[in-house]
N, C-alpha and C. Protein backbone atom coordinates (compact mmCIF):
# COMPACT_ATOMS: atom_id res chain seq x y z
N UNK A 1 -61.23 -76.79 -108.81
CA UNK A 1 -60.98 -75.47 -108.37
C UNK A 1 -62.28 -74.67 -108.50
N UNK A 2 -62.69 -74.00 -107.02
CA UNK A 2 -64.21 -73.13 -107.36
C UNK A 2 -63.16 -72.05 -108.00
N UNK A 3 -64.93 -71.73 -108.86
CA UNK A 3 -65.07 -70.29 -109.55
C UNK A 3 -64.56 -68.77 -109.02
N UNK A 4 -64.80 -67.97 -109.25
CA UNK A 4 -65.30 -66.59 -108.33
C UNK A 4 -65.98 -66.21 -109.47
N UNK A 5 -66.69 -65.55 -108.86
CA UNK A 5 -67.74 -64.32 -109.65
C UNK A 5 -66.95 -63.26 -109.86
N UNK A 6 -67.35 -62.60 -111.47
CA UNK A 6 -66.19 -61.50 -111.99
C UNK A 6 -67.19 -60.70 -110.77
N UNK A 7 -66.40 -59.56 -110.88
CA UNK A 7 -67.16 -58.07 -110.04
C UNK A 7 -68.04 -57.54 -110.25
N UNK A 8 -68.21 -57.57 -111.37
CA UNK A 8 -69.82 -56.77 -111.72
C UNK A 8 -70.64 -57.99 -111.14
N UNK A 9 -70.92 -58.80 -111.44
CA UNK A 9 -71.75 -59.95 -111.09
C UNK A 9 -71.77 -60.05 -109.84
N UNK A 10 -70.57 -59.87 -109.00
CA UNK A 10 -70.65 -59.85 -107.71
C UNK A 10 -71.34 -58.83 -107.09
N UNK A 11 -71.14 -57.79 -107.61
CA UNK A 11 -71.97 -56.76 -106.92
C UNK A 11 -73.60 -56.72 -107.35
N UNK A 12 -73.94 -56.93 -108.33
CA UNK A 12 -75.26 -57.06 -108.66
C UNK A 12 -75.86 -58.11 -107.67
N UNK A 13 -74.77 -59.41 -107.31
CA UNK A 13 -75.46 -59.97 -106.34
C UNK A 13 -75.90 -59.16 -105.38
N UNK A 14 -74.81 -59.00 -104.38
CA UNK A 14 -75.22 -58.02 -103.32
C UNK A 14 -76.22 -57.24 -103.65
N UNK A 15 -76.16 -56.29 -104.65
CA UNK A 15 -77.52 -55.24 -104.90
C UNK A 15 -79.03 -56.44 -104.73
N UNK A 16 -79.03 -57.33 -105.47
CA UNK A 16 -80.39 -58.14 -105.31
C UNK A 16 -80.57 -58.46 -104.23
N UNK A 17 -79.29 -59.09 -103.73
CA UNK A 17 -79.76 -59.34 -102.30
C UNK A 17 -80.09 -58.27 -101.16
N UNK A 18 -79.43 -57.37 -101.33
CA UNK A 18 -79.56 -55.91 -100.37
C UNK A 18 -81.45 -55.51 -100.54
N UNK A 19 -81.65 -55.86 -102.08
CA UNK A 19 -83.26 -55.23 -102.79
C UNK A 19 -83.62 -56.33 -101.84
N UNK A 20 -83.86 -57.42 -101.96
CA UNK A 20 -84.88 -58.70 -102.08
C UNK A 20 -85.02 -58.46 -100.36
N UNK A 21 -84.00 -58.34 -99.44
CA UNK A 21 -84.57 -58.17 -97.71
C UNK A 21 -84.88 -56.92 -97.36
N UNK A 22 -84.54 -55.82 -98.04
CA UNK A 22 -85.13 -54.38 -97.65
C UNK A 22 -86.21 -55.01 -98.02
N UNK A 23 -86.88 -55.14 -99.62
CA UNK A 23 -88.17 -55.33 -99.80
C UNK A 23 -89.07 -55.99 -98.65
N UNK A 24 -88.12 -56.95 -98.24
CA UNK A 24 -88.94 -58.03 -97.65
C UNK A 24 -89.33 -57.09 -96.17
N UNK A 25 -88.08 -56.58 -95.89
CA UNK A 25 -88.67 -56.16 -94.53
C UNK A 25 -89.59 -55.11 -94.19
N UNK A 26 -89.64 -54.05 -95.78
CA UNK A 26 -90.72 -52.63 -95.91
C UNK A 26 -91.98 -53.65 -95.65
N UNK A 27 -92.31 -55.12 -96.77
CA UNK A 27 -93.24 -55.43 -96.33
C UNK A 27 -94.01 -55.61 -95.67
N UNK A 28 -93.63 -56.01 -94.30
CA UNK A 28 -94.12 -56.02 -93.31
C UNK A 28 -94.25 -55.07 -92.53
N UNK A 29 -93.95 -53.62 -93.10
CA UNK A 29 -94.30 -52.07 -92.83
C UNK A 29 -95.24 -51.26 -93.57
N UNK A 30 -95.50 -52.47 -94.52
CA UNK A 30 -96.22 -51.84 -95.85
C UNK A 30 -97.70 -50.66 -95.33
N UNK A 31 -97.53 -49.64 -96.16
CA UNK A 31 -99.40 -48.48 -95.92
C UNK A 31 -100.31 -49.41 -95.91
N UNK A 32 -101.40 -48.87 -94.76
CA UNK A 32 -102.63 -49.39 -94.58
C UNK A 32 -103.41 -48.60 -94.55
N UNK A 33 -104.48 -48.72 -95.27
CA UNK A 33 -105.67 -48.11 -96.04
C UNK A 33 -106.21 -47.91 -94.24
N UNK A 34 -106.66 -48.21 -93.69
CA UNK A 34 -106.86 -48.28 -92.11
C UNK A 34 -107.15 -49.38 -91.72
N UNK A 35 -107.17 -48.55 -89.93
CA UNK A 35 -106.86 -49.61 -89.02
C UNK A 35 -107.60 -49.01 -87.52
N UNK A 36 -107.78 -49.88 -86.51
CA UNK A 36 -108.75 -48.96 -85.35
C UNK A 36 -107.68 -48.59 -84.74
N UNK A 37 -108.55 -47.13 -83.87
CA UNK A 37 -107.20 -46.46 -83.34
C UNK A 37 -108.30 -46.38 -81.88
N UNK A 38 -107.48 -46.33 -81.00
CA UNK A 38 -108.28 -46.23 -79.08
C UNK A 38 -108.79 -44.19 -79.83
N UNK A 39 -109.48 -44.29 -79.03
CA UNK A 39 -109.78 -42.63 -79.27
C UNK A 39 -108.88 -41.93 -78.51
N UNK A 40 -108.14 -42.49 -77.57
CA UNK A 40 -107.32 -41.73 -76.76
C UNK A 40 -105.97 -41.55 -77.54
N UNK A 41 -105.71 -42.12 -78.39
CA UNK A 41 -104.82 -41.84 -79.54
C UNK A 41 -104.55 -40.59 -79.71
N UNK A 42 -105.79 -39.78 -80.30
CA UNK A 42 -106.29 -38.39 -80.94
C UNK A 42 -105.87 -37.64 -79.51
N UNK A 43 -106.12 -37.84 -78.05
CA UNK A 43 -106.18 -37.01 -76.88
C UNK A 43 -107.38 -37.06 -76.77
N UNK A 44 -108.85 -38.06 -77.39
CA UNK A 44 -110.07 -37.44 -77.22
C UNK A 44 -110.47 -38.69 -75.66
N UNK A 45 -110.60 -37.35 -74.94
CA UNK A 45 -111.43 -37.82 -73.53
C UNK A 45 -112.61 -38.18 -73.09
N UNK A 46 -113.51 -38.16 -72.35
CA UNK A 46 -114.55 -38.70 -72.19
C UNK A 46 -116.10 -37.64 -72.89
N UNK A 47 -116.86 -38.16 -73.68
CA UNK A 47 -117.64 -37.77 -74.55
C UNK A 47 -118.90 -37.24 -73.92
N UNK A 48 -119.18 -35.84 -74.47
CA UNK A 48 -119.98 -35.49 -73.50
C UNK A 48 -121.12 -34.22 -74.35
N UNK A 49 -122.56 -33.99 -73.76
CA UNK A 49 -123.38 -33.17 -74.29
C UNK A 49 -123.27 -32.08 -74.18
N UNK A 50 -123.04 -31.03 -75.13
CA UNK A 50 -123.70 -29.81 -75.32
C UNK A 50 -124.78 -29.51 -75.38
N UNK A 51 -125.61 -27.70 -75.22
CA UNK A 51 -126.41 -27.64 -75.23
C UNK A 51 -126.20 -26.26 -75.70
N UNK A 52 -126.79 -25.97 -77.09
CA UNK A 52 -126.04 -24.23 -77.47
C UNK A 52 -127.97 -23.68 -77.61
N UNK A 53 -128.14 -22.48 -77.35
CA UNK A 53 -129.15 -21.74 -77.79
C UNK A 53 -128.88 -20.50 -77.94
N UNK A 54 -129.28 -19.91 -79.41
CA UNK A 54 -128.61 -18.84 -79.82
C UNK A 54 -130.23 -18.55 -81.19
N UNK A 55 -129.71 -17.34 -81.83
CA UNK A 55 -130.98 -16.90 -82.79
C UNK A 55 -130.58 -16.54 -83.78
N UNK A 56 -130.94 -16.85 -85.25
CA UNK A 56 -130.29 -17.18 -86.52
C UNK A 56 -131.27 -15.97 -86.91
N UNK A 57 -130.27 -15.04 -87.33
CA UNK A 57 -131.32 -14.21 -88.32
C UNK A 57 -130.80 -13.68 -89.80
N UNK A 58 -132.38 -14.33 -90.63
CA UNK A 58 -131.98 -14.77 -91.96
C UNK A 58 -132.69 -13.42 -92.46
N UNK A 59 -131.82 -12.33 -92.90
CA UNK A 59 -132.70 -10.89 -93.35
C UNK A 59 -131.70 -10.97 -94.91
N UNK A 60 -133.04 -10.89 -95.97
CA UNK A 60 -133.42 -10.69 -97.29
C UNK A 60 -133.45 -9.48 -97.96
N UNK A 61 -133.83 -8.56 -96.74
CA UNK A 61 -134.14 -6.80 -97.49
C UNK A 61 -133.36 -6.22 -97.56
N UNK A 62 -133.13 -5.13 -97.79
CA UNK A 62 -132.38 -3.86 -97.06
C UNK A 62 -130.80 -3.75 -98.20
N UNK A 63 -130.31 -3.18 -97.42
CA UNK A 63 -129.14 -3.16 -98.49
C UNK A 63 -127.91 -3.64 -97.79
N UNK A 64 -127.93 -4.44 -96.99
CA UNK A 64 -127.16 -5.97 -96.53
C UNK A 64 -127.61 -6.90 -96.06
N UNK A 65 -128.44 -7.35 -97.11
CA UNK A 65 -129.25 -8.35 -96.82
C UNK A 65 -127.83 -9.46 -96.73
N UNK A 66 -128.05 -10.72 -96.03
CA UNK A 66 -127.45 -12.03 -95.27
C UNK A 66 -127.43 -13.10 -96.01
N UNK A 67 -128.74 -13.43 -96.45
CA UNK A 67 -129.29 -14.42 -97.52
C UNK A 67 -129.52 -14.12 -98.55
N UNK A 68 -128.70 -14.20 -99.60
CA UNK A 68 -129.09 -13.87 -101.01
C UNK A 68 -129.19 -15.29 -101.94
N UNK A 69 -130.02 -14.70 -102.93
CA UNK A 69 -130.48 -15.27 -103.90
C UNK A 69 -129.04 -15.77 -104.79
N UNK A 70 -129.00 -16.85 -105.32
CA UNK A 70 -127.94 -16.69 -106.46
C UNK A 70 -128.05 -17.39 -107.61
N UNK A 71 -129.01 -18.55 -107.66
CA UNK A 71 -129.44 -19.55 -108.27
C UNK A 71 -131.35 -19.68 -108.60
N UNK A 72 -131.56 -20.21 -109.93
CA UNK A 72 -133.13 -20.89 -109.71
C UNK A 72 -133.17 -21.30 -111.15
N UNK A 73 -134.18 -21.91 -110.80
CA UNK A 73 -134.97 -22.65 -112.09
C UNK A 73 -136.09 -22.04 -112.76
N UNK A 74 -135.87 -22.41 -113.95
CA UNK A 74 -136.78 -21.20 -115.04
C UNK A 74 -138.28 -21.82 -114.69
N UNK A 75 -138.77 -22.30 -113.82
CA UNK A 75 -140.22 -22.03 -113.74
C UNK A 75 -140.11 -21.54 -112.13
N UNK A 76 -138.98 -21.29 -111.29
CA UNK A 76 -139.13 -21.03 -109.77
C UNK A 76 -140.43 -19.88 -109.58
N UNK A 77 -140.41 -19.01 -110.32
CA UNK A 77 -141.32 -17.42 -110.20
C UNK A 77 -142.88 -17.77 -110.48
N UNK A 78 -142.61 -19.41 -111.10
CA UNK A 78 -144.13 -20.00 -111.15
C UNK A 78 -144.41 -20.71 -110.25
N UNK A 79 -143.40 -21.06 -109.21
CA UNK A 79 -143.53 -22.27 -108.10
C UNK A 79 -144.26 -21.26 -107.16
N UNK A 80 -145.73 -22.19 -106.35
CA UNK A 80 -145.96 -21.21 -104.96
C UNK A 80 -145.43 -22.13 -104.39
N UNK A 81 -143.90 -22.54 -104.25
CA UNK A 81 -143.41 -22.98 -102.94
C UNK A 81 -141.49 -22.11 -103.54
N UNK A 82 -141.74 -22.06 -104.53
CA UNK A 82 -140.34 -21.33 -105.06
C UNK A 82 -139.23 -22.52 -105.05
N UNK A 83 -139.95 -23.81 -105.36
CA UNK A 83 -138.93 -24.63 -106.08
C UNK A 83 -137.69 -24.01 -106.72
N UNK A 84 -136.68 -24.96 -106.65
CA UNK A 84 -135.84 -24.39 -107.40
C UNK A 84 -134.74 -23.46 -106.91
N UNK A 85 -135.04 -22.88 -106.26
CA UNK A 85 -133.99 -21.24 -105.64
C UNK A 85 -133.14 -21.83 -105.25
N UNK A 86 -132.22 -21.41 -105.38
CA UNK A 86 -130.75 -20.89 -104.24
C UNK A 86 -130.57 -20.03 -103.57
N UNK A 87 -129.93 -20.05 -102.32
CA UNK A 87 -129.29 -18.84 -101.58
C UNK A 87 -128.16 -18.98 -100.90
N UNK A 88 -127.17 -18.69 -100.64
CA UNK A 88 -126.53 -18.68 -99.90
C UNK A 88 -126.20 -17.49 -99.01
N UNK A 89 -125.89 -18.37 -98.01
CA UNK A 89 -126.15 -17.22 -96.53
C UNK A 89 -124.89 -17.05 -95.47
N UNK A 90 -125.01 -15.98 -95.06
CA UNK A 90 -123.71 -15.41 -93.99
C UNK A 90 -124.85 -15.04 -92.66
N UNK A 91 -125.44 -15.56 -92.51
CA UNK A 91 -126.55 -15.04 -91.29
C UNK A 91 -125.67 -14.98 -89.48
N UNK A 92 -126.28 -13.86 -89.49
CA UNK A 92 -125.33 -13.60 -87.73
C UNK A 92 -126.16 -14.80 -86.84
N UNK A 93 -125.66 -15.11 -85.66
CA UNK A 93 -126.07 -15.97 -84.68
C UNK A 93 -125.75 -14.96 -83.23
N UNK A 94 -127.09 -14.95 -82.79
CA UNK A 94 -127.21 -13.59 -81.71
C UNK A 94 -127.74 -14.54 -80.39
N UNK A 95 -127.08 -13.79 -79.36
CA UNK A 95 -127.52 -14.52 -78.32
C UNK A 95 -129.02 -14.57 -77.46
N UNK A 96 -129.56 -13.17 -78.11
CA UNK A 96 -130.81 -12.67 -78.12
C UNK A 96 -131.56 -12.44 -79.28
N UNK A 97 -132.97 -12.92 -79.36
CA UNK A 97 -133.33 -12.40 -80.96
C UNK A 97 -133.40 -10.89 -81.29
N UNK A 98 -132.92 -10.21 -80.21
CA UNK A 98 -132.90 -8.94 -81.53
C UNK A 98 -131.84 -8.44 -82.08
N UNK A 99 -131.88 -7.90 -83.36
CA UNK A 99 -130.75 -7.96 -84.09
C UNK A 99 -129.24 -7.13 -83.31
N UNK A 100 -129.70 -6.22 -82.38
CA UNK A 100 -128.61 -5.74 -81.50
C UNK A 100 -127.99 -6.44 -80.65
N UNK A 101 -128.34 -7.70 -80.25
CA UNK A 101 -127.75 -8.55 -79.33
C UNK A 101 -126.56 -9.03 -79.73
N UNK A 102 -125.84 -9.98 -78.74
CA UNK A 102 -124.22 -9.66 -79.18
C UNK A 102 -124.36 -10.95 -79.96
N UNK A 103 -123.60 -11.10 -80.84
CA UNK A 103 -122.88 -11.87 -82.31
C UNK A 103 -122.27 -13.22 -81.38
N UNK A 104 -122.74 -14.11 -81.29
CA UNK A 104 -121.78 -15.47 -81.17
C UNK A 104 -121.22 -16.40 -82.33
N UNK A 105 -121.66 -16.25 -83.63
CA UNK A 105 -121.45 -16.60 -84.39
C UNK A 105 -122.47 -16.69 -86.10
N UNK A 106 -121.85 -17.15 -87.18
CA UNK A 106 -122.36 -17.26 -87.96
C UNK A 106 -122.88 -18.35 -88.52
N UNK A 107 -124.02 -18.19 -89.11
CA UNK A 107 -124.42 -19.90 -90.22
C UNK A 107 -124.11 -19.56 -91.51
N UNK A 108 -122.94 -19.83 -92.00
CA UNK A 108 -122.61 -19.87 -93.29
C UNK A 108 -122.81 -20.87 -93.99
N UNK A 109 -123.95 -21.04 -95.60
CA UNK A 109 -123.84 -22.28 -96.09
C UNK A 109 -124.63 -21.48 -97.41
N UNK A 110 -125.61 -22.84 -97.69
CA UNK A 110 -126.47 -22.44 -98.54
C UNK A 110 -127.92 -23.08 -98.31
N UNK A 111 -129.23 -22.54 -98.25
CA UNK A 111 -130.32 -23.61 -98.70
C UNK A 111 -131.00 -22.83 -99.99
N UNK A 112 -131.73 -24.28 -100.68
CA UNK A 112 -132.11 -24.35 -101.39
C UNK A 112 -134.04 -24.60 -101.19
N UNK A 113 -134.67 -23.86 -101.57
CA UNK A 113 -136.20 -24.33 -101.97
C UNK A 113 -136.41 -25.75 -102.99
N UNK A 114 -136.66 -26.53 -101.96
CA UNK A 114 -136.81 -28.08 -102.55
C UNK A 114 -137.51 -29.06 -102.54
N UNK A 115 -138.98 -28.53 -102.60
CA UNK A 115 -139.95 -29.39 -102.31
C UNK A 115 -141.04 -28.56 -103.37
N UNK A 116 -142.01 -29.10 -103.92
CA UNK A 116 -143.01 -28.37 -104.81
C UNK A 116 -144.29 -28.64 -104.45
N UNK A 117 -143.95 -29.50 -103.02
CA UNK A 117 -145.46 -28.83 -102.47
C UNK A 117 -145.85 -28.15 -100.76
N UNK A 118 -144.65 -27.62 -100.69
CA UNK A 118 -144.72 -27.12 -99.52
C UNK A 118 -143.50 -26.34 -99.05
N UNK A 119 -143.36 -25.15 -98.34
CA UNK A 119 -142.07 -24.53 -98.08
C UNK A 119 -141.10 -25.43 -97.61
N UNK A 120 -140.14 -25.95 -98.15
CA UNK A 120 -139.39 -26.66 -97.54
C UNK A 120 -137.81 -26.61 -97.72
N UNK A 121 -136.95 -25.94 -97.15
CA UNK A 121 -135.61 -26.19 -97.61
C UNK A 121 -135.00 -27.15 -97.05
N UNK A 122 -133.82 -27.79 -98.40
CA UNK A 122 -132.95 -28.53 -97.66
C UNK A 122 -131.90 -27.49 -97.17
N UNK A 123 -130.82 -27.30 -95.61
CA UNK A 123 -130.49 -26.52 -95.55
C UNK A 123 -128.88 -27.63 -95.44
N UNK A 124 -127.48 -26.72 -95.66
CA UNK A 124 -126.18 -26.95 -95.93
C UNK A 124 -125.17 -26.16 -95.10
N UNK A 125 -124.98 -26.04 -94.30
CA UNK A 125 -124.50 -24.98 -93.50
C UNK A 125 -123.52 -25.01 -92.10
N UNK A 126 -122.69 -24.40 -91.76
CA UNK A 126 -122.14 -24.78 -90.66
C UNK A 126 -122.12 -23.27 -89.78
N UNK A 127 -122.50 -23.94 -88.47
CA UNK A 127 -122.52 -22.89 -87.84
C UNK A 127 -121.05 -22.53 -87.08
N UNK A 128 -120.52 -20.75 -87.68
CA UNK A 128 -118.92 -20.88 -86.86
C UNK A 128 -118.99 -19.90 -85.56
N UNK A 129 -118.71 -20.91 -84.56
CA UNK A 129 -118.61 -19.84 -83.81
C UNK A 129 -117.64 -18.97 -83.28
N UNK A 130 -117.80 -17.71 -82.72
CA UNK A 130 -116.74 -16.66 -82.20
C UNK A 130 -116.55 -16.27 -81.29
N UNK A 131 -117.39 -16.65 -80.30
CA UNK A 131 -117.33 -16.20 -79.09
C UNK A 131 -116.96 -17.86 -77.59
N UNK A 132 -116.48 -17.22 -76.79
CA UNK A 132 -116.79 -18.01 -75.42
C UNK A 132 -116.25 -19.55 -75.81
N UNK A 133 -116.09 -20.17 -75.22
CA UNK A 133 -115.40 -21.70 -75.27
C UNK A 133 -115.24 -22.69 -76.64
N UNK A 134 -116.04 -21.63 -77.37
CA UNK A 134 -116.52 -22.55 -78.71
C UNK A 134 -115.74 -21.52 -79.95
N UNK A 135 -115.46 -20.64 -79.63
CA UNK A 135 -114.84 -19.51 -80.54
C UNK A 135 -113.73 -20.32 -81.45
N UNK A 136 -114.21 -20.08 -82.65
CA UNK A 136 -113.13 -21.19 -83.64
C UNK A 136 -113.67 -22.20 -84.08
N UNK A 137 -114.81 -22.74 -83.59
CA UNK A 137 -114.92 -24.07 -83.68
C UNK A 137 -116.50 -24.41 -84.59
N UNK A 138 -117.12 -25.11 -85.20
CA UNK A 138 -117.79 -25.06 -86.27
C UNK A 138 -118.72 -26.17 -86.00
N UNK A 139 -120.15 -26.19 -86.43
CA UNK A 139 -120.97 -27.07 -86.43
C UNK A 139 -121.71 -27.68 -88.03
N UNK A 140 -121.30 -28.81 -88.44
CA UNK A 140 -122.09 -28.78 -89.79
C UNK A 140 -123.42 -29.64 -89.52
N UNK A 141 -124.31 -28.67 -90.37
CA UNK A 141 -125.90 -28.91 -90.39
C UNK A 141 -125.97 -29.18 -91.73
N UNK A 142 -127.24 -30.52 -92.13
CA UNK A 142 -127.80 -30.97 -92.83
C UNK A 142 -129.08 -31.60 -92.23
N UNK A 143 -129.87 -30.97 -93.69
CA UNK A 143 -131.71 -31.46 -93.16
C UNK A 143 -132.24 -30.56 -94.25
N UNK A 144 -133.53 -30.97 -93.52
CA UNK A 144 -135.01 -31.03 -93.74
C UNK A 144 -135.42 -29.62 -93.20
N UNK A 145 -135.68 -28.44 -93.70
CA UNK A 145 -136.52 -27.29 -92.82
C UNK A 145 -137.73 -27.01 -93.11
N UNK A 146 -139.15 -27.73 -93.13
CA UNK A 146 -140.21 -27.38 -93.70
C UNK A 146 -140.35 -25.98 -92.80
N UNK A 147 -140.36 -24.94 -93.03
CA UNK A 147 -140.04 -23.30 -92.54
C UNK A 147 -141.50 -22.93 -91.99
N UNK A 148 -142.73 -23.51 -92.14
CA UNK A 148 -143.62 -23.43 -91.31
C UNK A 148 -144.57 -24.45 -90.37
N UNK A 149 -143.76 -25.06 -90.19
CA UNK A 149 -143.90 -26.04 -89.38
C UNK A 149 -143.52 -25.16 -87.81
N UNK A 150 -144.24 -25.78 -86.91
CA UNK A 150 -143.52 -24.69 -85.00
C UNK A 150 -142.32 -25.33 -85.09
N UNK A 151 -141.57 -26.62 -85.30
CA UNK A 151 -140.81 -26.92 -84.71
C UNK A 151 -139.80 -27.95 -85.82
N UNK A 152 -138.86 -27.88 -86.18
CA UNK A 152 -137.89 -28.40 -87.65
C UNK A 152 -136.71 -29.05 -86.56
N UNK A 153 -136.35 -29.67 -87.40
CA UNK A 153 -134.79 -31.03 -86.95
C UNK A 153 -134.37 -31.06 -88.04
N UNK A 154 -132.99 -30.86 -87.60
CA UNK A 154 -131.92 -31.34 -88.71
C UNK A 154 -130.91 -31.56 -88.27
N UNK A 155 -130.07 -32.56 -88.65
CA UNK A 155 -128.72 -32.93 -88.27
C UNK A 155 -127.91 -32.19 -88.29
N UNK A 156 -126.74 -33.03 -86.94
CA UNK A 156 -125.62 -32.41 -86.94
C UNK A 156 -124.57 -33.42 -87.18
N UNK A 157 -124.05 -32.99 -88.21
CA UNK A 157 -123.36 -34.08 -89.22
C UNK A 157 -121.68 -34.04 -88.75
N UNK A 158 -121.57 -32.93 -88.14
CA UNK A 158 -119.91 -33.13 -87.90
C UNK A 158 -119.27 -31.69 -87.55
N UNK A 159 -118.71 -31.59 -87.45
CA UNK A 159 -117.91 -30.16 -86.70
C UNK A 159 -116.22 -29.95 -86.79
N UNK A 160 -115.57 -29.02 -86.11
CA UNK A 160 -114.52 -29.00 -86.03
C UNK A 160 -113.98 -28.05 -84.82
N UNK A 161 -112.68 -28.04 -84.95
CA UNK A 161 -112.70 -27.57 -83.47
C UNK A 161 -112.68 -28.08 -81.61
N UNK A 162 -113.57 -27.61 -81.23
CA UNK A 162 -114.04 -27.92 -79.91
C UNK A 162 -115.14 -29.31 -80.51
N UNK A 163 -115.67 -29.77 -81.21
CA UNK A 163 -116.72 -29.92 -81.69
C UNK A 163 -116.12 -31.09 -82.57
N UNK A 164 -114.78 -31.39 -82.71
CA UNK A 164 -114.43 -32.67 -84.08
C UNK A 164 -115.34 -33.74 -83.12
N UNK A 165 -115.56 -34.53 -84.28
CA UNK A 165 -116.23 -35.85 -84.01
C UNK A 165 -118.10 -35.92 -83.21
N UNK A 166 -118.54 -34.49 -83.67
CA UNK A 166 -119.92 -34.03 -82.80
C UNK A 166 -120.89 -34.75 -83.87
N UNK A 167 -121.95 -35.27 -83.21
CA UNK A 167 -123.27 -35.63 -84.25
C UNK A 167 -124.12 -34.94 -82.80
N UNK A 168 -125.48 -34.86 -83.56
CA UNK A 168 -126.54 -34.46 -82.63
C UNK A 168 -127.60 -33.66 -83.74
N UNK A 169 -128.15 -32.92 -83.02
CA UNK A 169 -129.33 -32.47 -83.84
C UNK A 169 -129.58 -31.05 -83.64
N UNK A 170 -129.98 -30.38 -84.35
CA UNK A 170 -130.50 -28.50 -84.34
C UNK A 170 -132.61 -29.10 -84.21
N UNK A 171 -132.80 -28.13 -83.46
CA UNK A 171 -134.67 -27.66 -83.76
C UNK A 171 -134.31 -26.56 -84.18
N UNK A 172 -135.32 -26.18 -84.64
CA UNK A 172 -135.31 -24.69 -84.96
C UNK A 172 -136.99 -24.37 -84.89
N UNK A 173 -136.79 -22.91 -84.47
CA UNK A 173 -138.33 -22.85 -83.88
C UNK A 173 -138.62 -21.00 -84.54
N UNK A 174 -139.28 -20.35 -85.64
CA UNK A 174 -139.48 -19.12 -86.14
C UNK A 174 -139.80 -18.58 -84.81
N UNK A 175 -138.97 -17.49 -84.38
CA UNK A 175 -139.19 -16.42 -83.28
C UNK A 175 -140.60 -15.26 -84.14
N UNK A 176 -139.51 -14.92 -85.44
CA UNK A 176 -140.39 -13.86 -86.18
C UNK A 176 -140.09 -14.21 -87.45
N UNK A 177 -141.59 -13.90 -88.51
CA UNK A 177 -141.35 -13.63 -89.94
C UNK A 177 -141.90 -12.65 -89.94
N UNK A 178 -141.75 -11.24 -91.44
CA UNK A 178 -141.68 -10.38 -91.51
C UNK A 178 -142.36 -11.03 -93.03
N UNK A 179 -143.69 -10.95 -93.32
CA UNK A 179 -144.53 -11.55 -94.55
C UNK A 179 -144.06 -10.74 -95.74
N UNK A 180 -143.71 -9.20 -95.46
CA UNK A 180 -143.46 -8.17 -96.26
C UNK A 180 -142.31 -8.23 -97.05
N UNK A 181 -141.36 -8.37 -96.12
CA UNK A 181 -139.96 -8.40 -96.64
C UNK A 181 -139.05 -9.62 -96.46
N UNK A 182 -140.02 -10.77 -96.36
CA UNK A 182 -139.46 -12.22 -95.83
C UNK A 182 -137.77 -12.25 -94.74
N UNK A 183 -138.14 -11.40 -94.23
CA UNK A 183 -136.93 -11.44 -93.08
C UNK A 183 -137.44 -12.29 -91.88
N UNK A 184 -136.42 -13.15 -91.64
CA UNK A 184 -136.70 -14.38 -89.90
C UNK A 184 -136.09 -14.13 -89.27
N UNK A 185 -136.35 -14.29 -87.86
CA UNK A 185 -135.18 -14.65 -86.53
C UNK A 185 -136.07 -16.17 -86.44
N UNK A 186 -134.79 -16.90 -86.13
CA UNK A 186 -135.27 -18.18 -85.41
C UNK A 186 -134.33 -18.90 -84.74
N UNK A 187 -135.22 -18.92 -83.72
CA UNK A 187 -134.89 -19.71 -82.62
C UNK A 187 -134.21 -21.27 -82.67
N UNK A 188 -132.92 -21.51 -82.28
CA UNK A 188 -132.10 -22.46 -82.21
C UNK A 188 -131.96 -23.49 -80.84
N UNK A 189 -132.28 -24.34 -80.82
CA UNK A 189 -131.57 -25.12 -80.03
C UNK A 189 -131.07 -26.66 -80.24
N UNK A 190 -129.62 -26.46 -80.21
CA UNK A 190 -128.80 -27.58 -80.71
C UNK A 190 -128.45 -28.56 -79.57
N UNK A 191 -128.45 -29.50 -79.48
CA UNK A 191 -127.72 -30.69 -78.87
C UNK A 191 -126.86 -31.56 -79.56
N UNK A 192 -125.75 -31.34 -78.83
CA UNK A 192 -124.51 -31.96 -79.55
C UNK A 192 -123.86 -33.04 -78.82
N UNK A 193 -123.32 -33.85 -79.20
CA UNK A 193 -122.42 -35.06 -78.44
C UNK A 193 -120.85 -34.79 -79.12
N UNK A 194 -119.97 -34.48 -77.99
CA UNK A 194 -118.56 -34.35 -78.48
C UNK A 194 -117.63 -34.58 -77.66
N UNK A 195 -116.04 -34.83 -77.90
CA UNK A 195 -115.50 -35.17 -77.01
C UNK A 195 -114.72 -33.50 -76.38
């Protein structure tokens, strides 16, 4: 004569067995750290160049000054390159270099004086813009600015916006320095690759 299984036992079967093929079947659903996706996934369409030129002006004086100081190192006031400093900056982006021209956007970041033998910032910054097709949408810069050099490059590391998935590069070219009161306009021109 077969057995039966009392009830508790019976049901614990079922429960293991119910566990042991869910398990089995999440498995083969299991999270993946990643995986390639078509770019058309995202909606991103065919990839294409920008070309932005606009004028960064970095003013120090006055009583709203853009670029301020916030950071340095206890020998910076001995550096003639001013090793050491910090600033972080809210600088307008004008479509003309003079400061009345209309506002397309800002470079918000920070650079730092980082070289001890020559003006050189590394700069951190993204440019946001506000105006015209790009309004909303953001450029992040990283580099190299030796600040008297005619002509500086620095990457364009990534963006958002109109602009996700952008690399390309900024020049930057001094329109004006002001020796007195270290105030700049300078001249921008970015090339970007985005979808």
């Amino acid at each position: 004569m077969a057995k039966t299984l009392s009830k508790p036992t019976s049901i614990l079967f079922m429960l293991f067995t119910i566990f042991f093929f869910s398990t089995y079947v999440i498995a083969d659903e299991a999270p993946v750290f990643s995986k390639n996706l078509p770019p058309s996934s995202l909606g991103l369409k065919q990839q294409k160049l920008s070309h932005l030129h606009f004028y960064f002006h970095d003013i120090v004086s006055g009583p709203k000054p853009t670029a301020v100081r916030v950071a340095q190192a206890a020998t910076t006031n001995k550096s003639p390159t001013g090793f050491g400093a910090v600033a972080v900056i809210d600088d307008p982006l004008t479509l003309l270099p003079e400061n009345t021209s209309k506002v397309v956007g800002q470079a918000q970041g920070i650079y730092t004086l980082a070289s001890q033998s020559e003006a050189a910032l590394l700069m951190v910054l993204n440019f946001a813009f506000t105006e015209g097709e790009y309004n909303g949408s953001t450029l992040s810069v990283l580099g190299r600015n030796t600040v008297f050099s005619t002509v500086r490059e620095m990457r364009i590391v990534g963006g958002s916006g109109v602009f996700r998935f952008a690399r390309g590069y900024a020049q930057a070219k001094t329109y004006t320095f002001d020796t007195k009161s270290g105030d700049a306009v300078v001249e921008y021109n970015v090339y970007v690759l985005h979808y």
